[in-house]
N, C-alpha and C. Protein backbone atom coordinates (compact mmCIF):
# COMPACT_ATOMS: atom_id res chain seq x y z
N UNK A 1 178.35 201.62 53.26
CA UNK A 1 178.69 200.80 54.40
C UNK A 1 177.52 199.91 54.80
N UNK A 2 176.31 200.46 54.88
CA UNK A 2 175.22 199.80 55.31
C UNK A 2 174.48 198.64 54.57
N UNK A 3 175.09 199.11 53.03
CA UNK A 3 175.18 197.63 51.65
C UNK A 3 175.67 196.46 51.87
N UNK A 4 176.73 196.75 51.98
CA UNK A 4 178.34 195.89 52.39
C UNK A 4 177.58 194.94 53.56
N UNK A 5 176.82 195.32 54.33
CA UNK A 5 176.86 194.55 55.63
C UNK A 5 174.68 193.97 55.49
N UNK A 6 174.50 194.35 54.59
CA UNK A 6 173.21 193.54 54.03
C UNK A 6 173.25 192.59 53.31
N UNK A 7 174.11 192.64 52.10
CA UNK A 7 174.08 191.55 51.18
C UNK A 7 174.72 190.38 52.06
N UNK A 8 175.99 190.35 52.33
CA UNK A 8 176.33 189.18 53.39
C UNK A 8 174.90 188.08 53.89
N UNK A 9 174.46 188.81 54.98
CA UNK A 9 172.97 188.68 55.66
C UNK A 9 172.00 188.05 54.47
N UNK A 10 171.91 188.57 53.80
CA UNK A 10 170.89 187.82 52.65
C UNK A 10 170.98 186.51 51.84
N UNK A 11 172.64 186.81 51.42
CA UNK A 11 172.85 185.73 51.27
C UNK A 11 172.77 184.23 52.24
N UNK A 12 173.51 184.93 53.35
CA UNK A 12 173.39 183.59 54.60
C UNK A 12 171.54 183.23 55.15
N UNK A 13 170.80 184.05 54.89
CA UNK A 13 169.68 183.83 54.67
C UNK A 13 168.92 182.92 53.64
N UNK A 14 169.39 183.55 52.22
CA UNK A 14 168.91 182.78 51.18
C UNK A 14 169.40 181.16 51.42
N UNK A 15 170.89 181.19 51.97
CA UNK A 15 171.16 180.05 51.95
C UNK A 15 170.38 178.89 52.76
N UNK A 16 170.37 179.54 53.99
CA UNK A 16 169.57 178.65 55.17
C UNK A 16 168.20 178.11 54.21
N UNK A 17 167.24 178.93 53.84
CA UNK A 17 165.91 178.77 53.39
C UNK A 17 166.33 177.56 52.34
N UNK A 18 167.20 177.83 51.20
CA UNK A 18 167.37 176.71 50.49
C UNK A 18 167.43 175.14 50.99
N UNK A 19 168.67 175.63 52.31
CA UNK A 19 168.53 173.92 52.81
C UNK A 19 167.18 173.32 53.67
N UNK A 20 166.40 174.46 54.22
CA UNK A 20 165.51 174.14 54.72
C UNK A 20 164.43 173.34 53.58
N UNK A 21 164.65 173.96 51.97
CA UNK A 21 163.86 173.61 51.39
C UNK A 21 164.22 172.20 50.85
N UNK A 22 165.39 172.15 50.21
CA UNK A 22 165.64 170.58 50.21
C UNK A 22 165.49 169.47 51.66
N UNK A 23 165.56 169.63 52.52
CA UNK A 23 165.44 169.21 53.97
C UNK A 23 163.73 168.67 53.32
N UNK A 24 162.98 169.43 53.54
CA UNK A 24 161.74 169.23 53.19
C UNK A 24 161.15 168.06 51.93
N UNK A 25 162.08 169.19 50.68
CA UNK A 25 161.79 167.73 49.64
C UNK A 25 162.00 166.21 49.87
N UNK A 26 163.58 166.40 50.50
CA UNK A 26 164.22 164.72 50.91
C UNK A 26 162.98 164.14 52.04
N UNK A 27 162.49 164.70 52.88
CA UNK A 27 161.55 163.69 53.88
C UNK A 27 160.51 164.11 52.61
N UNK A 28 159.93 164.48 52.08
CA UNK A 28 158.44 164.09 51.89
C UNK A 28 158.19 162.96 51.38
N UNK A 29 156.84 161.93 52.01
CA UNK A 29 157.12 161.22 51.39
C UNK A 29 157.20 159.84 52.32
N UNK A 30 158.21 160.20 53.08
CA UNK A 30 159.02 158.90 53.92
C UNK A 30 158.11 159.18 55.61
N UNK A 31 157.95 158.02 56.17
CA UNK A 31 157.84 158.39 57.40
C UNK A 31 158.46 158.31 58.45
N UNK A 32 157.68 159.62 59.08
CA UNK A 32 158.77 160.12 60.14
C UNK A 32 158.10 159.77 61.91
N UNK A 33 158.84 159.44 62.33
CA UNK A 33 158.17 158.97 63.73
C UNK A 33 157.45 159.92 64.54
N UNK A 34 156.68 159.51 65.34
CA UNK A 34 155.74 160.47 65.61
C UNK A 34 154.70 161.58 64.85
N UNK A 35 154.77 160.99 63.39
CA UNK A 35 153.85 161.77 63.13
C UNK A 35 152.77 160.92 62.11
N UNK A 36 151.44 161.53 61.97
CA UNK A 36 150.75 160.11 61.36
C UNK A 36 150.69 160.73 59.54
N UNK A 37 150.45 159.67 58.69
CA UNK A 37 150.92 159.25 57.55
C UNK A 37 148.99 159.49 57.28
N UNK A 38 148.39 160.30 56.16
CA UNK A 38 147.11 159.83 56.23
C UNK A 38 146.48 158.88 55.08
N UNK A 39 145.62 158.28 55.78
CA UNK A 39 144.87 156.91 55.21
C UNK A 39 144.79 156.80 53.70
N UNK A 40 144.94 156.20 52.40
CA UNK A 40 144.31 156.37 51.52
C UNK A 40 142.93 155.96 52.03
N UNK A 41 142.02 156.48 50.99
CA UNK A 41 140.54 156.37 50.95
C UNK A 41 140.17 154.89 50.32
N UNK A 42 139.11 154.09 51.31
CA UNK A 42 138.84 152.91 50.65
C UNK A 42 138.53 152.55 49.64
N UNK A 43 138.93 151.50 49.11
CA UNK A 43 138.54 151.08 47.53
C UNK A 43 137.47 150.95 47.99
N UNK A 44 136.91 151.06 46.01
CA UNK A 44 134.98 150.49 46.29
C UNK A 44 135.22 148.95 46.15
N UNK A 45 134.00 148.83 46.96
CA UNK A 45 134.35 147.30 47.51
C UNK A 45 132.59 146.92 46.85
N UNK A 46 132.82 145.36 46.14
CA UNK A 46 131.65 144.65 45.92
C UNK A 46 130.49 144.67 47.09
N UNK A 47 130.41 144.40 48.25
CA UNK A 47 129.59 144.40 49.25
C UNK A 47 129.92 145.25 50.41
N UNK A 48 128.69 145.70 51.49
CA UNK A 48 129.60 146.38 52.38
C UNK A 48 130.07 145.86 53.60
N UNK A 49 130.78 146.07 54.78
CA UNK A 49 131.39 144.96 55.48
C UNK A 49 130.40 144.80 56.69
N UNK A 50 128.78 145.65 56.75
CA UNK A 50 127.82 145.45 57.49
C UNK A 50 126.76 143.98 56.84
N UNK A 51 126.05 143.68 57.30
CA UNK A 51 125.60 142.12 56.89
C UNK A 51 124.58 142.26 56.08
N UNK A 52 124.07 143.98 55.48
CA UNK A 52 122.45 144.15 54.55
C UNK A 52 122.93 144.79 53.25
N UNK A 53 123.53 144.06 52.02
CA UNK A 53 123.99 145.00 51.10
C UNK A 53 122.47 145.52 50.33
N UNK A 54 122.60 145.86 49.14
CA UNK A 54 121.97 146.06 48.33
C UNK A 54 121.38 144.97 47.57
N UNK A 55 120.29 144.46 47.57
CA UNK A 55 120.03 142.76 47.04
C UNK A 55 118.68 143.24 46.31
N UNK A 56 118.37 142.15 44.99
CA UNK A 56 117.67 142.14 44.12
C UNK A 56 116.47 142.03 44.93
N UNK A 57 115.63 141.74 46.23
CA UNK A 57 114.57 142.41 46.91
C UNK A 57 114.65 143.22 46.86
N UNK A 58 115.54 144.14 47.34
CA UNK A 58 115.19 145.81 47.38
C UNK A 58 114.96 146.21 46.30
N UNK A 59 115.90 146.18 45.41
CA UNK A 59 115.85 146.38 44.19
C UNK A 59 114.57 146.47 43.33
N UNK A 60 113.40 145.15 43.64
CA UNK A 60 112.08 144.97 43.22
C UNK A 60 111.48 145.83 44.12
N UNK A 61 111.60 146.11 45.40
CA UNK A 61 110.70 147.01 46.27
C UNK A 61 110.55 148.66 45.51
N UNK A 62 112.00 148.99 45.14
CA UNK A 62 112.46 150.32 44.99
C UNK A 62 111.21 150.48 43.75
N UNK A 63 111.28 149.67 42.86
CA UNK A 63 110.90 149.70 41.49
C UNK A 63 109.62 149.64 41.49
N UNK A 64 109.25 148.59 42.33
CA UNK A 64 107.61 148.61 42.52
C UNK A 64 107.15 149.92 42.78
N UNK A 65 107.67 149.97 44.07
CA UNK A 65 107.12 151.68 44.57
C UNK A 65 106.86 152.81 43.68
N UNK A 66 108.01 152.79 42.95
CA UNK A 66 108.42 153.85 42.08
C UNK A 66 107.00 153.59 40.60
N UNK A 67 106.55 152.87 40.24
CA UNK A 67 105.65 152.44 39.20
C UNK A 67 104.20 152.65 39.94
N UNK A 68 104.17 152.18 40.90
CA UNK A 68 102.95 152.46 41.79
C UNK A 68 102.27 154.13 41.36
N UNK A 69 103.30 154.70 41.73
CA UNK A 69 102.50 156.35 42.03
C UNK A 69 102.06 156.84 43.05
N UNK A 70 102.20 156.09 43.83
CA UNK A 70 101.36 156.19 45.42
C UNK A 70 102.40 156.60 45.88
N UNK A 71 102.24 158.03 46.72
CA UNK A 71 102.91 159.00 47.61
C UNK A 71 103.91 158.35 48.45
N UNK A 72 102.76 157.68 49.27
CA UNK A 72 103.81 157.03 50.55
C UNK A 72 104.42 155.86 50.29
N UNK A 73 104.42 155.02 48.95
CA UNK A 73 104.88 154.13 48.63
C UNK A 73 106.79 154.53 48.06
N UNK A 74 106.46 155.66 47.48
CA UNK A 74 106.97 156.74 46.57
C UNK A 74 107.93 157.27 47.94
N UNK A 75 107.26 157.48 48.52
CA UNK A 75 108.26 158.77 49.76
C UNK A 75 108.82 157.85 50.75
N UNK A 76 108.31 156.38 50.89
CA UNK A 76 109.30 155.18 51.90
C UNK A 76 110.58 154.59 51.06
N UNK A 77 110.85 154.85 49.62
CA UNK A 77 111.73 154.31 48.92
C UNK A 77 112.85 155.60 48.75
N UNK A 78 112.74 156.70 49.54
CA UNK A 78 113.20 158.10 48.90
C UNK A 78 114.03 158.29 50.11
N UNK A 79 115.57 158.63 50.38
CA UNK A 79 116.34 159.15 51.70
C UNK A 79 115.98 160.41 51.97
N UNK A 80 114.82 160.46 53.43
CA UNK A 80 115.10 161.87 53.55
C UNK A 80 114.94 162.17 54.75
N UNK A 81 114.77 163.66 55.66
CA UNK A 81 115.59 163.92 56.69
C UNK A 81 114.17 164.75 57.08
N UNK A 82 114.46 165.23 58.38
CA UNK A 82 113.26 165.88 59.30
C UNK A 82 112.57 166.84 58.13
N UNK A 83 113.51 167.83 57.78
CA UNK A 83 113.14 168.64 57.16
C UNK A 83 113.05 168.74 55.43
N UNK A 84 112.95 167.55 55.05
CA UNK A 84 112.89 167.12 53.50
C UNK A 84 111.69 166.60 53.02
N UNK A 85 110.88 167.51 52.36
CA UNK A 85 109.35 166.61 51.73
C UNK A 85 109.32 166.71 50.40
N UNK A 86 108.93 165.61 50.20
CA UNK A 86 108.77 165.55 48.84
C UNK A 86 107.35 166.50 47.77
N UNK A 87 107.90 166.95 46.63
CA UNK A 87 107.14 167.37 46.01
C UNK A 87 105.81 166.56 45.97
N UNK A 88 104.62 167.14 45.62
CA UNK A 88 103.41 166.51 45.14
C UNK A 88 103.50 165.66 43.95
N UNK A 89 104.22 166.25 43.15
CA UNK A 89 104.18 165.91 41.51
C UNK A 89 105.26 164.75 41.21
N UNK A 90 105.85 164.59 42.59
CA UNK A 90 107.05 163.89 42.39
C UNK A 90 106.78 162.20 41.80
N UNK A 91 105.85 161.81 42.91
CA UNK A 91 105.23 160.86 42.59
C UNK A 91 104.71 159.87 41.10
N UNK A 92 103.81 161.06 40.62
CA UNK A 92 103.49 161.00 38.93
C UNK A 92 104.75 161.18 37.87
N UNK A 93 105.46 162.02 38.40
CA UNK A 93 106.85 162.30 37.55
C UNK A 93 107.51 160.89 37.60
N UNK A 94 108.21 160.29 38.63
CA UNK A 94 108.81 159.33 38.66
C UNK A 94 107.96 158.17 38.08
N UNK A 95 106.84 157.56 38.68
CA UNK A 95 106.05 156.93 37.62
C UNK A 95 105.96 156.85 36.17
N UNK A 96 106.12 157.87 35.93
CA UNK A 96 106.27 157.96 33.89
C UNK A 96 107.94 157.59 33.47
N UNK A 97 108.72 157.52 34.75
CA UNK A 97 109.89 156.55 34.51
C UNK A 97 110.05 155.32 33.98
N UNK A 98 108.72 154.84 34.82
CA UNK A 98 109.03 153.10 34.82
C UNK A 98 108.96 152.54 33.60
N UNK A 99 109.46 151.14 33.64
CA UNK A 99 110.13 150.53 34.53
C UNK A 99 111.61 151.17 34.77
N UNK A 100 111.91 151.03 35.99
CA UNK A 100 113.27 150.85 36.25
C UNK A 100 113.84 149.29 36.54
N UNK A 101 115.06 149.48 35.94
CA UNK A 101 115.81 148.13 36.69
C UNK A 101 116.92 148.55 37.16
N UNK A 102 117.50 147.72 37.94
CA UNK A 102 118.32 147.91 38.89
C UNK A 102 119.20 146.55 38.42
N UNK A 103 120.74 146.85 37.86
CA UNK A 103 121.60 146.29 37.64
C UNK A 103 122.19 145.99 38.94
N UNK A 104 122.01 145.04 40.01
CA UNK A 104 122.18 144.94 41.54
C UNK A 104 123.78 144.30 41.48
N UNK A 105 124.47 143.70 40.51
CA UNK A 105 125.94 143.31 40.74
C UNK A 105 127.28 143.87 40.12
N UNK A 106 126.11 145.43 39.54
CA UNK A 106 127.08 146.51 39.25
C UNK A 106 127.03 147.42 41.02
N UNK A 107 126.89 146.99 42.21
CA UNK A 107 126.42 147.99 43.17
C UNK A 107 127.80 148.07 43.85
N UNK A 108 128.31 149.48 43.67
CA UNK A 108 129.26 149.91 44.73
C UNK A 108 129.03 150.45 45.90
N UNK A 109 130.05 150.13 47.37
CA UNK A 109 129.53 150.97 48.08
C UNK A 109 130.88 151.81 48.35
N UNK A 110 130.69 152.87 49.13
CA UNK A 110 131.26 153.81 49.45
C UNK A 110 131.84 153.87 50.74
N UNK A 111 130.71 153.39 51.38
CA UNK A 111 130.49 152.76 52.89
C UNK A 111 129.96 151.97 53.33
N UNK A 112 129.51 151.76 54.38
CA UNK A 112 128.49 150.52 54.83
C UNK A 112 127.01 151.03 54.68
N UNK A 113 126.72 152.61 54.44
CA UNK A 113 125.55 153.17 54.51
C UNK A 113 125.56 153.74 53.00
N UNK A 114 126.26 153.59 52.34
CA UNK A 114 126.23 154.88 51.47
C UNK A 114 126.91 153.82 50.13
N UNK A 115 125.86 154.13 48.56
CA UNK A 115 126.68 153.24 47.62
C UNK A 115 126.08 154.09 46.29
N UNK A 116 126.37 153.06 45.15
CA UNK A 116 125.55 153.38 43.68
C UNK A 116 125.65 152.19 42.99
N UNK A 117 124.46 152.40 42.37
CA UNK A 117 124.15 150.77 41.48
C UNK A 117 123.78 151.48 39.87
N UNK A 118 124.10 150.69 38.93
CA UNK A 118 123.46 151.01 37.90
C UNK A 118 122.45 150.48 37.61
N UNK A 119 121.60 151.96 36.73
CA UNK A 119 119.82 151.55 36.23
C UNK A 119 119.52 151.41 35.16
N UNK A 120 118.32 151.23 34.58
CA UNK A 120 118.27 151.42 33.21
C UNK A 120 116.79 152.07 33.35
N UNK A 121 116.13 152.60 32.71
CA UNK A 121 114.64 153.86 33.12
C UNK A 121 114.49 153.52 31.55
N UNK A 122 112.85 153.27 32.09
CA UNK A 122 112.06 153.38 30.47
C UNK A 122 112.33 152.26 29.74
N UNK A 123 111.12 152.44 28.72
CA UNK A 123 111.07 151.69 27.81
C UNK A 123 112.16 151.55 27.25
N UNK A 124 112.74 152.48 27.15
CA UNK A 124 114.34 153.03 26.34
C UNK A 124 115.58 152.52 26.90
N UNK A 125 115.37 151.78 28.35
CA UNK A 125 116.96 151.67 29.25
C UNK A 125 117.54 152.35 29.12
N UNK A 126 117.17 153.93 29.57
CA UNK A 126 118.38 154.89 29.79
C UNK A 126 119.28 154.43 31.05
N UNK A 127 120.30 154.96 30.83
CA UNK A 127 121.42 154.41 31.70
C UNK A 127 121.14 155.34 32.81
N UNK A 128 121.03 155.21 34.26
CA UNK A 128 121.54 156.50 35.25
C UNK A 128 121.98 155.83 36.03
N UNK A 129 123.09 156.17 36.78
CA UNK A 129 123.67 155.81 38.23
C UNK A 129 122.50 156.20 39.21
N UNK A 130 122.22 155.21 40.42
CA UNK A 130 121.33 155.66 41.49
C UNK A 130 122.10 155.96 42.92
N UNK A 131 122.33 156.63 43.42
CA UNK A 131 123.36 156.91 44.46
C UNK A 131 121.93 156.13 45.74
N UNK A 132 122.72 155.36 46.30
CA UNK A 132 121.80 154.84 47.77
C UNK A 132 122.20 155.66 49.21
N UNK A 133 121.33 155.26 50.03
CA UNK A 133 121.52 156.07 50.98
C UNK A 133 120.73 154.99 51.93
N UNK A 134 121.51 153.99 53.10
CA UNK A 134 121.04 153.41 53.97
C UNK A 134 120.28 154.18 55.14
N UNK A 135 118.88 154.02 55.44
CA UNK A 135 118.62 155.35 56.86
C UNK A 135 117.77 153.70 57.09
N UNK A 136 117.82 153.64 58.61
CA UNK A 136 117.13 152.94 59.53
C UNK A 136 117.23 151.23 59.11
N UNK A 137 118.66 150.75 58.37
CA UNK A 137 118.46 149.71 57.92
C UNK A 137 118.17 149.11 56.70
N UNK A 138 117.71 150.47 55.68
CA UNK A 138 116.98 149.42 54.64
C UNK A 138 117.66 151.14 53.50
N UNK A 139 117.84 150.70 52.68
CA UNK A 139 118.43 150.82 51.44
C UNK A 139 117.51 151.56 50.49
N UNK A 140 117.93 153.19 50.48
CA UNK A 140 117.03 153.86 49.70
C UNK A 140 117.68 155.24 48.65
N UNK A 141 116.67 155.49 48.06
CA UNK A 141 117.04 156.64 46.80
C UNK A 141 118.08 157.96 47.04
N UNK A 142 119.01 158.05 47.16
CA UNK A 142 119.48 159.71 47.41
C UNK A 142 120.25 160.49 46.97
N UNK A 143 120.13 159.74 45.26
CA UNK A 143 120.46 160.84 44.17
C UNK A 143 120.29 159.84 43.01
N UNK A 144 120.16 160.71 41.84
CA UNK A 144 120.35 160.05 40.45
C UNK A 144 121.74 160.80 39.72
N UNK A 145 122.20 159.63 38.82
CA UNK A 145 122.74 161.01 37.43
C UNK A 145 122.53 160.47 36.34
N UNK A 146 122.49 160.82 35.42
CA UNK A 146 122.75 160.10 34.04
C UNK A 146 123.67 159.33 33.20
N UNK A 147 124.07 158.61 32.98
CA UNK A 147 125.34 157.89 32.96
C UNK A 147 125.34 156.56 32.97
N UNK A 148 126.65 155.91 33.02
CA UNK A 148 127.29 154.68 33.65
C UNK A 148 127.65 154.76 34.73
N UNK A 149 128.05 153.52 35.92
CA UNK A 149 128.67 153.51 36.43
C UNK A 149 130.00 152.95 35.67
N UNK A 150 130.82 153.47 36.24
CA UNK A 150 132.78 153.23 35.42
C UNK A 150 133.36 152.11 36.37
């Protein structure tokens, strides 16, 4: 007796959930009022829509610095934060880079603060992406990888 009067129930259950689930498939997708739709993420854009992109000055500043060897020449071209110091050795390490160049009209940004340009390092022009990092206005180091930019 207590069978008989479950399966019924389950079924009218299973059923509901089904339409709830097509209900679901049919709106996804479409919009529905009152509720918000979210943004795609901006294309990378040639320049950024603030008025200081990435320009072949910096570009010579970054490089100079970086060939120099000199610490503070070395640590004003580098993004970093209260609590971020640079190694000692960093200096001499990056120096045995040079030259770098800076391919400045391969430069994407990401944001108005935030981009990547392609490099070429060494005698050799190894390829690395340089990830930038705008702090206080002016356009600096805050990551490498090895690679192309795509």
């Amino acid at each position: 007796m207590r069978i008989s009067r479950v399966v019924p129930v389950a079924i009218a259950v299973c059923a509901l959930l089904g339409i709830a689930a097509f209900v679901l498939v049919v709106l996804a997708g479409r919009d529905v009022p009152g509720t918000a739709t979210p943004a795609a993420p901006p294309p990378l854009s040639g320049s950024p829509a603030s008025p200081q992109p990435f320009d072949d000055a910096r570009a010579t500043q970054i490089s100079e610095a970086i060939a120099s060897g000199d610490a503070g020449r070395v640590g004003a071209v580098i993004a970093s934060g209260p609590r971020v110091t640079i190694d000692a050795s960093a200096p001499a390490a990056l120096k045995a880079l040079a030259p770098i160049a800076f391919d400045v009209p391969t430069t994407r940004y990401l944001s108005d603060d935030t981009g990547f340009v392609q490099a070429y390092v060494g005698a050799a022009r190894a390829p690395w992406v340089v990830y930038l990092l705008r702090q206080d206005g002016v356009w600096k180091l805050a990551a490498t990888q090895e690679g192309t930019v795509s």
